[in-house]
N, C-alpha and C. Protein backbone atom coordinates (compact mmCIF):
# COMPACT_ATOMS: atom_id res chain seq x y z
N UNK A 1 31.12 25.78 1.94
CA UNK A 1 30.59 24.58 1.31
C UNK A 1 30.97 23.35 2.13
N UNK A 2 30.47 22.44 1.84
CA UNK A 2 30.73 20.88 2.56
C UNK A 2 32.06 20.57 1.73
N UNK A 3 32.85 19.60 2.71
CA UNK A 3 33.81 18.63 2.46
C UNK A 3 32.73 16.93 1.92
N UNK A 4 32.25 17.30 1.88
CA UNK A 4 31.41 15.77 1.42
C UNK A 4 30.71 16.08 -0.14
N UNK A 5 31.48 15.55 -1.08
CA UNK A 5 30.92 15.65 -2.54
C UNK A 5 30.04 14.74 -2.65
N UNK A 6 28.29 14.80 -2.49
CA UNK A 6 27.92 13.71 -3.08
C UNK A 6 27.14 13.63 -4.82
N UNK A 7 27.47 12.40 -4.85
CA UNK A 7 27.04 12.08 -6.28
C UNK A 7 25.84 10.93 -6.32
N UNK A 8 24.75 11.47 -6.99
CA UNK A 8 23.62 10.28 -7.03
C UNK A 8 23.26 10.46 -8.65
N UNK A 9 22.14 9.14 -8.54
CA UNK A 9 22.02 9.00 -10.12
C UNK A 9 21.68 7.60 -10.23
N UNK A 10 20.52 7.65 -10.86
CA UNK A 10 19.86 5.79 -11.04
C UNK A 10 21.07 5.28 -12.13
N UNK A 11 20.97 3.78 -11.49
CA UNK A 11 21.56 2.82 -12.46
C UNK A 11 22.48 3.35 -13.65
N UNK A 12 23.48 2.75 -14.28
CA UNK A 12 23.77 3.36 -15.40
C UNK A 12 24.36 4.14 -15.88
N UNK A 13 24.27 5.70 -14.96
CA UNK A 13 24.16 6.83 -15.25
C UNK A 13 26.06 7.20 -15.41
N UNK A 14 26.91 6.50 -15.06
CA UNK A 14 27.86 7.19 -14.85
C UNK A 14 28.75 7.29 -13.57
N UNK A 15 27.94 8.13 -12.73
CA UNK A 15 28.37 8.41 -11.29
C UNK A 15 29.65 7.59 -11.00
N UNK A 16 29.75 6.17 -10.76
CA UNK A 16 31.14 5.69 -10.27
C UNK A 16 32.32 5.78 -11.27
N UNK A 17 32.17 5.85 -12.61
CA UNK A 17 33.34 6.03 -13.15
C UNK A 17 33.95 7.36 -13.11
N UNK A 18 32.78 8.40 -12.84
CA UNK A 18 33.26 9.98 -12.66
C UNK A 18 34.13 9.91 -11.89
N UNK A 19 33.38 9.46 -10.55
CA UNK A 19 34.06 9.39 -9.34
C UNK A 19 35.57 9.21 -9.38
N UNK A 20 35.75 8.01 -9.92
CA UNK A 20 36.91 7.20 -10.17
C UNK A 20 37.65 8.00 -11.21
N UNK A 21 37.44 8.82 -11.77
CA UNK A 21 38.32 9.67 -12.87
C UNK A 21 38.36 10.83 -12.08
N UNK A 22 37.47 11.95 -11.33
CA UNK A 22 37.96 12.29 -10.00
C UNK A 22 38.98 12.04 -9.50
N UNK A 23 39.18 11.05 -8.87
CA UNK A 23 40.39 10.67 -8.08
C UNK A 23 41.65 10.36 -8.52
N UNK A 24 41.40 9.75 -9.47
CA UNK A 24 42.14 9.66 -10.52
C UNK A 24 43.27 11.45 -10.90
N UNK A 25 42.71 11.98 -11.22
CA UNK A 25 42.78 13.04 -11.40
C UNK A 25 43.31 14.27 -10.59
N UNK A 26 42.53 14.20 -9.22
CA UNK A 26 43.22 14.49 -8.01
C UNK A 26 43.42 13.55 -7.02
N UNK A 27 44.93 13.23 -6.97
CA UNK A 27 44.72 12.19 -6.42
C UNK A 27 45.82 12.59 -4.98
N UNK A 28 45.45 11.44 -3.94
CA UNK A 28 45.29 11.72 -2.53
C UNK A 28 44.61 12.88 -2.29
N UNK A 29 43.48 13.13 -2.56
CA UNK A 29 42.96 14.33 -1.76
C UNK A 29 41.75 13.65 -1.21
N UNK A 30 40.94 12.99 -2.01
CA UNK A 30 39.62 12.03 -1.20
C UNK A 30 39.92 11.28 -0.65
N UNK A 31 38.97 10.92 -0.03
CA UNK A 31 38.56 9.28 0.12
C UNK A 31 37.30 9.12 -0.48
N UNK A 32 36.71 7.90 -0.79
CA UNK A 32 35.94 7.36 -1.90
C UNK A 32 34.89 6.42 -0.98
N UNK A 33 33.60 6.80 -0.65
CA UNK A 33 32.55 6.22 -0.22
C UNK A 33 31.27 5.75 -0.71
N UNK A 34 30.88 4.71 -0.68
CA UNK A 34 29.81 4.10 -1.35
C UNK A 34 28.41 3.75 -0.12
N UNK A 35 27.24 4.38 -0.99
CA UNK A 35 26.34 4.34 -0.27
C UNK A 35 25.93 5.20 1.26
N UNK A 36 26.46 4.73 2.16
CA UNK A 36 26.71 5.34 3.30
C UNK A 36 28.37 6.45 4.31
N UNK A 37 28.56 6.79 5.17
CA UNK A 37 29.12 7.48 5.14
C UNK A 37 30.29 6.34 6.06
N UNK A 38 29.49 5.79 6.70
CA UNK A 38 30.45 4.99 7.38
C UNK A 38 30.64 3.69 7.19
N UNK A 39 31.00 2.65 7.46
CA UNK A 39 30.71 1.14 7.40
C UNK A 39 30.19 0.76 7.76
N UNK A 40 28.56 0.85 6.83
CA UNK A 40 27.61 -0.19 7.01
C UNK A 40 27.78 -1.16 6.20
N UNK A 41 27.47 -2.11 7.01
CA UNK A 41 27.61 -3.56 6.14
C UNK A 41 25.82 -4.58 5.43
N UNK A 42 24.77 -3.48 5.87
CA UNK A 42 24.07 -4.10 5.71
C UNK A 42 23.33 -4.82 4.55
N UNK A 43 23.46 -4.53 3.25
CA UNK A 43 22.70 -4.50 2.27
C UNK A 43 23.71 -5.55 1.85
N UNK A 44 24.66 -5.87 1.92
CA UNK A 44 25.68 -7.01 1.09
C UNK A 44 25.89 -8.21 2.01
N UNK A 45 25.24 -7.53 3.69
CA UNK A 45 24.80 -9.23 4.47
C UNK A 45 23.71 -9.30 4.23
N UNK A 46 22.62 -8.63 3.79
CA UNK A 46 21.11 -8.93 3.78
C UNK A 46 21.05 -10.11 2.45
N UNK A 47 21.86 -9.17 1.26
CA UNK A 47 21.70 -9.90 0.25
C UNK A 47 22.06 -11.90 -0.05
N UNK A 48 23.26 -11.64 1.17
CA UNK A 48 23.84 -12.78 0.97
C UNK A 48 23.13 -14.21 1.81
N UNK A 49 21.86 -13.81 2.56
CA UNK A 49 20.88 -14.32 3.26
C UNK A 49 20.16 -15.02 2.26
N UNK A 50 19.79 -16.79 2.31
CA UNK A 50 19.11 -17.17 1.56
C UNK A 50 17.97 -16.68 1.06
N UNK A 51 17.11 -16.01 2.45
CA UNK A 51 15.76 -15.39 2.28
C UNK A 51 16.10 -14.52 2.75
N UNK A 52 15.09 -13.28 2.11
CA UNK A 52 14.99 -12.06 2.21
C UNK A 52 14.20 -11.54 3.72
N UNK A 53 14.19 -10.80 4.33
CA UNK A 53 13.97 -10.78 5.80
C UNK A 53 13.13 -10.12 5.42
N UNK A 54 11.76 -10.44 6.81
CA UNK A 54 10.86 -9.64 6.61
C UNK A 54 10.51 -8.26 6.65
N UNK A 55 9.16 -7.62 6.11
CA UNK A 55 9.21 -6.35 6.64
C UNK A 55 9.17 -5.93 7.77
N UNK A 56 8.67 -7.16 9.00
CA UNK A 56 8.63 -6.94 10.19
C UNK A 56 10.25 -6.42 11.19
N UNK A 57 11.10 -7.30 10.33
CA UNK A 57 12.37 -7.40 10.72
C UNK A 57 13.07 -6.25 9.99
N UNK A 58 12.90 -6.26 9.04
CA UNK A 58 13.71 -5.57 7.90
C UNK A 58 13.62 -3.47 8.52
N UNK A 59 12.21 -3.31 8.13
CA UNK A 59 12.63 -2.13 8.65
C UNK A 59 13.01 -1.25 9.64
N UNK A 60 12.46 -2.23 10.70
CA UNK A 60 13.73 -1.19 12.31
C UNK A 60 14.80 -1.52 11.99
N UNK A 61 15.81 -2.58 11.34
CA UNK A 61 16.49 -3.01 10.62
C UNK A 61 17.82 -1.44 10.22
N UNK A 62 17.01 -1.10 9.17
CA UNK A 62 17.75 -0.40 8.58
C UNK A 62 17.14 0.54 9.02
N UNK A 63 15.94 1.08 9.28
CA UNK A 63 15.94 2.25 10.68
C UNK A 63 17.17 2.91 11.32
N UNK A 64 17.81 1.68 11.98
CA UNK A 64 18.78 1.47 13.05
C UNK A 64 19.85 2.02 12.52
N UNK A 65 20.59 1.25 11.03
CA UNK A 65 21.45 1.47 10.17
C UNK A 65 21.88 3.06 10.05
N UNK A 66 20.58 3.56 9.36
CA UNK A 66 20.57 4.99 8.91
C UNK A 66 20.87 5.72 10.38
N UNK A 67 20.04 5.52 11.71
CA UNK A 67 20.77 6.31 12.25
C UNK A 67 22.25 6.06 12.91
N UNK A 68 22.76 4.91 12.77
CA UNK A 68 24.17 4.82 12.66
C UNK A 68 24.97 5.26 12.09
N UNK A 69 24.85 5.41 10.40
CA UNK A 69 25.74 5.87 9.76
C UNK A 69 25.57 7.47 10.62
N UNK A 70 24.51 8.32 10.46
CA UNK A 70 24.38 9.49 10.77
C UNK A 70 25.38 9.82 12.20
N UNK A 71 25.20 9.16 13.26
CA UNK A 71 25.63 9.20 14.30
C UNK A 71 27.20 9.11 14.47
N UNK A 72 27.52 8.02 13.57
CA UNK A 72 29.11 8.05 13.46
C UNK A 72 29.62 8.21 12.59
N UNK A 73 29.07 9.40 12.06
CA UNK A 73 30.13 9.90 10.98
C UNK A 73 30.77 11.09 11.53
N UNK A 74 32.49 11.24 11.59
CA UNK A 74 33.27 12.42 11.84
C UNK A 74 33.84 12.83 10.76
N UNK A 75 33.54 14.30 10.81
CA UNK A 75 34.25 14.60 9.81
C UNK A 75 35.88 14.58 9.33
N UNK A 76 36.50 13.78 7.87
CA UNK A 76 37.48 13.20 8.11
C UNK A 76 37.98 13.39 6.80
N UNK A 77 38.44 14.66 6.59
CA UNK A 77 38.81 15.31 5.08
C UNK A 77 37.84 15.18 4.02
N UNK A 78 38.23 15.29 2.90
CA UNK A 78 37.59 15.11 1.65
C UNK A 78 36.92 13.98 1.18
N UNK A 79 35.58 14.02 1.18
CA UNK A 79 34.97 12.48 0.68
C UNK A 79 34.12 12.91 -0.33
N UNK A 80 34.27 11.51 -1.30
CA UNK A 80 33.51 11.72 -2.91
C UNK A 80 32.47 9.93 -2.43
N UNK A 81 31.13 11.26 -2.39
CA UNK A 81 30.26 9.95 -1.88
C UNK A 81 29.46 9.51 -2.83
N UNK A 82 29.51 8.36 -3.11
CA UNK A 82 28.92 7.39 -4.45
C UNK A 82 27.71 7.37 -3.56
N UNK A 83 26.71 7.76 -4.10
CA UNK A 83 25.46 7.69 -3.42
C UNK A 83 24.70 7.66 -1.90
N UNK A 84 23.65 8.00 -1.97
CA UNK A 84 23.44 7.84 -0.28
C UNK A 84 22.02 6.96 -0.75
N UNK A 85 22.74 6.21 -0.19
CA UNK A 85 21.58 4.50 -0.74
C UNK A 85 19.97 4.78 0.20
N UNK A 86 19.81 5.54 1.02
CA UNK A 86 18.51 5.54 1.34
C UNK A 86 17.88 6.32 0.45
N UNK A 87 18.19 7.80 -0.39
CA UNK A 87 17.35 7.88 -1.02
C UNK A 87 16.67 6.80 -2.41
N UNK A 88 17.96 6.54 -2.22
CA UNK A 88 17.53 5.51 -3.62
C UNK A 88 16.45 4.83 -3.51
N UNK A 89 16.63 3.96 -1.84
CA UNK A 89 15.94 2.90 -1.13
C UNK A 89 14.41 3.73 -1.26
N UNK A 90 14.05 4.48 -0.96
CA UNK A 90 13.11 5.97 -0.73
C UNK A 90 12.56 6.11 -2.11
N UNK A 91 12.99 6.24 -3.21
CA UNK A 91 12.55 6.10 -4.44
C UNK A 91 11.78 4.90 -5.15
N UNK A 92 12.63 4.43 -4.59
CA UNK A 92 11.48 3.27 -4.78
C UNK A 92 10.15 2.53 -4.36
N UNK A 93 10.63 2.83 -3.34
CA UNK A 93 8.93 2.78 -2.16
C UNK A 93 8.08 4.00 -2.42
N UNK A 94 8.43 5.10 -2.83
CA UNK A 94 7.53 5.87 -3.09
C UNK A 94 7.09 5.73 -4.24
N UNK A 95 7.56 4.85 -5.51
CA UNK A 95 7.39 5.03 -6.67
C UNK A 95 6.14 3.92 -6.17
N UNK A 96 6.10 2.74 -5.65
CA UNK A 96 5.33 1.48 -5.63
C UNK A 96 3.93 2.06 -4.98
N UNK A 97 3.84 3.01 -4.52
CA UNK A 97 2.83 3.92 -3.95
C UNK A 97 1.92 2.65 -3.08
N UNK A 98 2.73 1.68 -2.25
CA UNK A 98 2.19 0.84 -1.16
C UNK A 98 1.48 2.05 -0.18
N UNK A 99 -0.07 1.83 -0.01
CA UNK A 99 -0.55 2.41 1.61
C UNK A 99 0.40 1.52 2.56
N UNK A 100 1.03 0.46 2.95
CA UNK A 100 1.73 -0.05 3.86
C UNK A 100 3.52 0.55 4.03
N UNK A 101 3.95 0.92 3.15
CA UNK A 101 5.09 1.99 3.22
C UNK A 101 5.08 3.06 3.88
N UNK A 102 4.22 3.88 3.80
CA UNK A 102 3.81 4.98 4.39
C UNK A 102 4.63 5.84 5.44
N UNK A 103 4.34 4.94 6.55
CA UNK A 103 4.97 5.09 7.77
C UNK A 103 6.50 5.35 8.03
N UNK A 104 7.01 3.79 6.94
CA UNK A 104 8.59 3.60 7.24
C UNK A 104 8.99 5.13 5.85
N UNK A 105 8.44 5.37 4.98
CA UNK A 105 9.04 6.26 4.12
C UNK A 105 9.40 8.04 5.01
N UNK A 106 8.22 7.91 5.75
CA UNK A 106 7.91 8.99 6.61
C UNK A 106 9.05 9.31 7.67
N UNK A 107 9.56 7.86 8.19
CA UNK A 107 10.58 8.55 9.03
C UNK A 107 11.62 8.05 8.50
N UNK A 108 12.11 7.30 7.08
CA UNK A 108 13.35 7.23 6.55
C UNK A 108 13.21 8.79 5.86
N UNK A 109 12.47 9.74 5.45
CA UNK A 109 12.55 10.83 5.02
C UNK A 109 13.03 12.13 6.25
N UNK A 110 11.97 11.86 7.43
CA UNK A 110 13.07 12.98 8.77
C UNK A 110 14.43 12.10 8.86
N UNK A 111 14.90 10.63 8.86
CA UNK A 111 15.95 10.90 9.27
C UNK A 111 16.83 11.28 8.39
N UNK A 112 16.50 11.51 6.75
CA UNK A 112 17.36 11.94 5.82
C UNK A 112 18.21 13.54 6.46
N UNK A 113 17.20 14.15 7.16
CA UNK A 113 17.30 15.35 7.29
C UNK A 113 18.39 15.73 8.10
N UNK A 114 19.11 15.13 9.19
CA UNK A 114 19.84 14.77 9.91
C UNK A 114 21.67 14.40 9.26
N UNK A 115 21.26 14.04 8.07
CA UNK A 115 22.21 13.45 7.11
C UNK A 115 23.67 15.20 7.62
N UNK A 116 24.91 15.09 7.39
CA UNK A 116 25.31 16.53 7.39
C UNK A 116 25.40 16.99 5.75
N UNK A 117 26.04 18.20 5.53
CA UNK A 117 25.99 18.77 4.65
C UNK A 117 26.35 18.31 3.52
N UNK A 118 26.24 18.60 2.31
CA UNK A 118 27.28 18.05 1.32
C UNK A 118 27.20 18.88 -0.33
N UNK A 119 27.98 18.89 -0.92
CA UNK A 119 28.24 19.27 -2.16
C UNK A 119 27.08 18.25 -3.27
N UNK A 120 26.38 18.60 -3.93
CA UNK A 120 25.55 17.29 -4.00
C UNK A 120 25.31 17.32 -6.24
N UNK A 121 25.70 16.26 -6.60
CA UNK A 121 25.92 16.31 -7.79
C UNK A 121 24.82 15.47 -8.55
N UNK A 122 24.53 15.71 -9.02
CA UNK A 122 22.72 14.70 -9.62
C UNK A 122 23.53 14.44 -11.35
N UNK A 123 23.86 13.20 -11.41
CA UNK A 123 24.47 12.60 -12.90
C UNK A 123 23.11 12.02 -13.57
N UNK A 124 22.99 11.94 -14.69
CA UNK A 124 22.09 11.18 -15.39
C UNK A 124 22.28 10.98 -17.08
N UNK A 125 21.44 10.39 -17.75
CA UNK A 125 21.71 10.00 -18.97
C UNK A 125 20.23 9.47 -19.62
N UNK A 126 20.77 9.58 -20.99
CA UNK A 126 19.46 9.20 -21.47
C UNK A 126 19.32 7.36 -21.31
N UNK A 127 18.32 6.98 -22.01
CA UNK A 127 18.23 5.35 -21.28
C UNK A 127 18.61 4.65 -22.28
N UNK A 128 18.77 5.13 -23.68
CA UNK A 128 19.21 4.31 -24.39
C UNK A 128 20.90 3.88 -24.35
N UNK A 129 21.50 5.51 -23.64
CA UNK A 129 22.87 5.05 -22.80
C UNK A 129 22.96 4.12 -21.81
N UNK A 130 21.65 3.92 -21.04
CA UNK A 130 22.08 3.17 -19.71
C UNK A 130 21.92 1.79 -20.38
N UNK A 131 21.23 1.57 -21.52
CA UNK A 131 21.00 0.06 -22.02
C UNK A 131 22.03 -0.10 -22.47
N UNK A 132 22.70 0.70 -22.97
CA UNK A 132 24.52 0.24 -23.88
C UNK A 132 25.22 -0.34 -22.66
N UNK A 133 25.06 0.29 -21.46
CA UNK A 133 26.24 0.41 -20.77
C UNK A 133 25.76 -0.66 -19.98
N UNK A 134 24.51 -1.72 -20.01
CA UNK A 134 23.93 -2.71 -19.28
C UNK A 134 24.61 -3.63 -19.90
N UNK A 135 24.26 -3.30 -21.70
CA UNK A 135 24.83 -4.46 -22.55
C UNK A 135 26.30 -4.58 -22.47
N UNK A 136 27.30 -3.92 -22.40
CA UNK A 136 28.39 -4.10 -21.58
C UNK A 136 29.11 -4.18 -20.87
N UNK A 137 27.75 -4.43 -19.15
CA UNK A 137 28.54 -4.80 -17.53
C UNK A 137 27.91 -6.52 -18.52
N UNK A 138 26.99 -6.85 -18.64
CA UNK A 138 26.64 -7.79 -18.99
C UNK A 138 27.73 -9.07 -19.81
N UNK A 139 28.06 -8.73 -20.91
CA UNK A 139 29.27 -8.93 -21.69
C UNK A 139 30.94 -8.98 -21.07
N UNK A 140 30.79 -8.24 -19.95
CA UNK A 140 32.25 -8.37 -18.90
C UNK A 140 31.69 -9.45 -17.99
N UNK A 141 30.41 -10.36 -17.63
CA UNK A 141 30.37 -11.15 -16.49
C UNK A 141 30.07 -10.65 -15.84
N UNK A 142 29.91 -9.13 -15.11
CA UNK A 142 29.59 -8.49 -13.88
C UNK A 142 28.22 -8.85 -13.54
N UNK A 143 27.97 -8.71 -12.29
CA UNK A 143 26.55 -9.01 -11.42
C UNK A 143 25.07 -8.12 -12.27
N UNK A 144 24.79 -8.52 -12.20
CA UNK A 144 23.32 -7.67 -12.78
C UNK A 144 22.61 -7.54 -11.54
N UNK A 145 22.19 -6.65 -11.37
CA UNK A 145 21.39 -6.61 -10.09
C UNK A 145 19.89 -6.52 -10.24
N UNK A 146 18.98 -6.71 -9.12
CA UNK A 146 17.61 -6.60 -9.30
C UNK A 146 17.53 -4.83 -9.63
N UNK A 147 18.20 -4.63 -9.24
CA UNK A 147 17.66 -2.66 -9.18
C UNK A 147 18.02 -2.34 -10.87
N UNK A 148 19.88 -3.19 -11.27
CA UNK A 148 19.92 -2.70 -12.27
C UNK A 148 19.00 -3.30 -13.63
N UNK A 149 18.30 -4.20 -13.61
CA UNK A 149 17.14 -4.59 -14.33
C UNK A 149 15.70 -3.84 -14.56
N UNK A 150 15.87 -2.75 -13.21
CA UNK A 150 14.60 -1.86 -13.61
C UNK A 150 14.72 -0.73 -15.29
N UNK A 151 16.39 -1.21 -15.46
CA UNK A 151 15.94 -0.26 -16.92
C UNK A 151 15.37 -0.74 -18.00
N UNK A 152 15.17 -2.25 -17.59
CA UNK A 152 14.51 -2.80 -18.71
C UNK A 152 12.82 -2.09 -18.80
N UNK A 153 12.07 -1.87 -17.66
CA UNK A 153 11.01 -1.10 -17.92
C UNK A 153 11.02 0.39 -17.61
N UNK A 154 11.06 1.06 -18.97
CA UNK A 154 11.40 2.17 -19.33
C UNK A 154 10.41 3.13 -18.95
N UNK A 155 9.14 2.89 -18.80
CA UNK A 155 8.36 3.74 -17.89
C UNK A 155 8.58 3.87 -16.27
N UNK A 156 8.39 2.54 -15.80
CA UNK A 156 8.43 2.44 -13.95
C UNK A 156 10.19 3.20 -14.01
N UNK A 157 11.04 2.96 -14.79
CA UNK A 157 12.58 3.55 -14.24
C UNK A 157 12.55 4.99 -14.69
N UNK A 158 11.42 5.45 -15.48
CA UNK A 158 11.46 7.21 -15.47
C UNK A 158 10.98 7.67 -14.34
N UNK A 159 10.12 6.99 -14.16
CA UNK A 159 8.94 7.52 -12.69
C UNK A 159 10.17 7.44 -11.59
N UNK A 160 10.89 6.35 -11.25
CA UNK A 160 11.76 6.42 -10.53
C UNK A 160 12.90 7.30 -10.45
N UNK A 161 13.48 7.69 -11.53
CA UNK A 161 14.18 8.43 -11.65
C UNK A 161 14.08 9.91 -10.99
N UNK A 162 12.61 10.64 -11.46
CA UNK A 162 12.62 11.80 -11.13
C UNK A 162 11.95 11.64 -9.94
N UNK A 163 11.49 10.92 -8.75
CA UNK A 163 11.16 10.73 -7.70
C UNK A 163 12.54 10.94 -7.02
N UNK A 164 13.56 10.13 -7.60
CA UNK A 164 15.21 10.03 -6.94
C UNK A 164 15.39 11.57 -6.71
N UNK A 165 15.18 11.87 -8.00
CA UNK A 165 15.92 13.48 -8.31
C UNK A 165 15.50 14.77 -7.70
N UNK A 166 13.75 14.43 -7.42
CA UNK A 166 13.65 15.56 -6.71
C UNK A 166 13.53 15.30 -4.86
N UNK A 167 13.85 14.06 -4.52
CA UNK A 167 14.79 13.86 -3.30
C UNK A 167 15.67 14.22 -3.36
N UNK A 168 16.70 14.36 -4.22
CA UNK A 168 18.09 14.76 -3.89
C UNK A 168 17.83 16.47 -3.83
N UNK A 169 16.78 16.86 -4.88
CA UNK A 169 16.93 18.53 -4.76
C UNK A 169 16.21 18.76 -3.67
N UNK A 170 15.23 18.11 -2.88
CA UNK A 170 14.58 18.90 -1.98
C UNK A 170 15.48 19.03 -0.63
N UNK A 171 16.43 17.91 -0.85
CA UNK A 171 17.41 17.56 1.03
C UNK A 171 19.00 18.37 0.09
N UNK A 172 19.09 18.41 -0.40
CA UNK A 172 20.10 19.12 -1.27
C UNK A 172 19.77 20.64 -2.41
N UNK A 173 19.29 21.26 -2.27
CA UNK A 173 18.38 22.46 -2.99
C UNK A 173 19.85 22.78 -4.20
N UNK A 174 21.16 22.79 -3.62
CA UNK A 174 22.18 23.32 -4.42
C UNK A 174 22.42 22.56 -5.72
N UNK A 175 22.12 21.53 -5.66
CA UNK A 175 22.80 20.13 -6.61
C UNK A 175 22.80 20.75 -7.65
N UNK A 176 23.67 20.02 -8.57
CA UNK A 176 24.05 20.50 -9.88
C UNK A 176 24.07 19.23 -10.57
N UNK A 177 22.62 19.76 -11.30
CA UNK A 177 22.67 18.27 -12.62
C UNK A 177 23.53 18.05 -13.31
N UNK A 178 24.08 17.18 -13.91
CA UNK A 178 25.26 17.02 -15.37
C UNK A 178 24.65 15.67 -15.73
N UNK A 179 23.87 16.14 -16.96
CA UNK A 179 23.52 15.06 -18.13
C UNK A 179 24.94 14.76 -19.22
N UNK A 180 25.38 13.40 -18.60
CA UNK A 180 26.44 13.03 -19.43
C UNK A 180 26.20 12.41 -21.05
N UNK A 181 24.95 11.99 -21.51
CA UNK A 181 24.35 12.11 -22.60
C UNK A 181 25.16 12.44 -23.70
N UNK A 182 25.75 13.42 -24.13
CA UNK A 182 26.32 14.02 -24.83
C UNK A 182 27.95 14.74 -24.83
N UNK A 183 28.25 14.09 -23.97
CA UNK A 183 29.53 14.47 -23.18
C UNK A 183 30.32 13.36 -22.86
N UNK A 184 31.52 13.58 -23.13
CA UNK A 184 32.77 11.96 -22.34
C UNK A 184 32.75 12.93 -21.16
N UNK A 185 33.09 11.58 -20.65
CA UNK A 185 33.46 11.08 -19.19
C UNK A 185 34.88 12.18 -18.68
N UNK A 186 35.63 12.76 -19.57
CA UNK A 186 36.46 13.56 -19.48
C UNK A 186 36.00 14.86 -19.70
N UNK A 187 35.06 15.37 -20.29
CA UNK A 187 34.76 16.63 -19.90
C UNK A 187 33.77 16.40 -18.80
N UNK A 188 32.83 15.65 -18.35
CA UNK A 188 32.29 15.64 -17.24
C UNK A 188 32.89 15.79 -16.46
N UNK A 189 34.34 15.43 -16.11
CA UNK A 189 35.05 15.48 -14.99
C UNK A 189 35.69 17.23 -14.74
N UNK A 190 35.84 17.44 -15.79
CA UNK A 190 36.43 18.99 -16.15
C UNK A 190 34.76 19.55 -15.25
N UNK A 191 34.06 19.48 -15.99
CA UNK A 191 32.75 20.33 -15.60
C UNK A 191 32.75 20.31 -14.33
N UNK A 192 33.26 19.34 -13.29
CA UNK A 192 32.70 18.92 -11.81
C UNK A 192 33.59 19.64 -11.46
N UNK A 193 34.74 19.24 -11.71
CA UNK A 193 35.99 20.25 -10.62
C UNK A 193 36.41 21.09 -10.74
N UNK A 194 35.59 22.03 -11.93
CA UNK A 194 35.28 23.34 -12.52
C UNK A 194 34.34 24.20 -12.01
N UNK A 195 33.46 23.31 -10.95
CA UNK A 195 32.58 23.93 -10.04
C UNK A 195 32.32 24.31 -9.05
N UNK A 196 32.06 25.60 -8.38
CA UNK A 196 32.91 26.03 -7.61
C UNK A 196 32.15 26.18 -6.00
N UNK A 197 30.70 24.99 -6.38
CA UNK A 197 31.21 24.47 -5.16
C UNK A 197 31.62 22.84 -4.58
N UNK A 198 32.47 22.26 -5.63
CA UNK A 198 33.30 21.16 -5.92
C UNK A 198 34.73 22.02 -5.33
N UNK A 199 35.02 22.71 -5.74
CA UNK A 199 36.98 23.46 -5.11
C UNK A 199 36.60 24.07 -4.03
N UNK A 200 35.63 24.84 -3.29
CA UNK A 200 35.75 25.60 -2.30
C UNK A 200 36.69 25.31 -1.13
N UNK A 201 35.96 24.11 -1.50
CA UNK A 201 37.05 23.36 0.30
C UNK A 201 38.25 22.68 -0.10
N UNK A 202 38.97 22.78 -1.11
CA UNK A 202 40.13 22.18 -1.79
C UNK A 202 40.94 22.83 -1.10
């Protein structure tokens, strides 16, 4: 099995607090990665840009990015990866079904392929959970994001959802869903590191 646990899952769903009770849990054995594998910095300098860069600019852009992370990543013990932000990025452009996407979806999808191996965990929830859990990042002050506002439309964020999901199963075939729905956050965590291909490489 892979040393790389990843975990995906629209908005909401869970995924980083698992993570974080993971580690929690076993602790010094990960390291804890968000989005990409290495330090990219791009999406939190893009954001912080008055204007949004064009598509002209934008996608060799992160073209470039993706095959960076890919290129310099060594393998470097145990990592619990909070998402791999291109499919996400990928879900969404395919959901908007632009004829002008086309192209860039086409080769952000071969270079997914390139990505290395990984343990791959698909979290989700129903939406009336992800609205509780909006109504209380909301209520703490935390950032709301444009992405996390797509749960307000409950159709376009289903369509998205299972676009996400069957990216993750088609570049990941092994993944193992866990609908936390009905479950704390403490047996979810039991369920993950109960799975055996979550311990193989322990």
């Amino acid at each position: 099995m892979s040393k790389i646990k990843l975990f995906s899952g629209m908005d909401f769903s869970g995924k980083t607090t698992i993570i974080e009770g993971i580690n929690n849990r076993i602790p010094n054995k990960f390291k804890i990665k968000k989005k990409f594998l290495t330090p990219i910095k791009l999406i939190e300098t893009v954001r912080k840009r008055k204007e949004w860069l064009s598509p002209e600019e934008w996608k060799p852009l992160l073209q470039e990015n993706i095959k960076k992370d890919i290129e310099d990543y060594r393998e470097d013990g145990l990592i619990l990866l909070d998402s791999l932000w291109v499919i996400k990025y990928l879900a969404g452009k395919i959901e908007k079904d632009n004829k002008e996407d086309e192209e860039e979806i086409f080769i952000l999808k071969d270079l997914l392929r390139n990505y290395p191996s990984m343990d791959s965990f698909y979290i989700t929830t129903s939406i009336d959970e992800r609205v509780k859990r909006l109504q209380e990042r909301t209520k703490l002050g935390n950032e709301i994001t444009g992405s996390d506002k797509l749960i307000m439309d409950e159709d376009r964020f289903k369509r998205t959802e299972q676009i996400y999901k069957n990216l993750v199963l088609e570049y990941f075939p092994n993944t193992k869903i866990v609908d936390t729905t009905e479950i704390s956050i403490e047996e979810t965590i039991n369920l993950i590191i109960e799975d055996e291909n979550f311990t193989q490489d322990m």
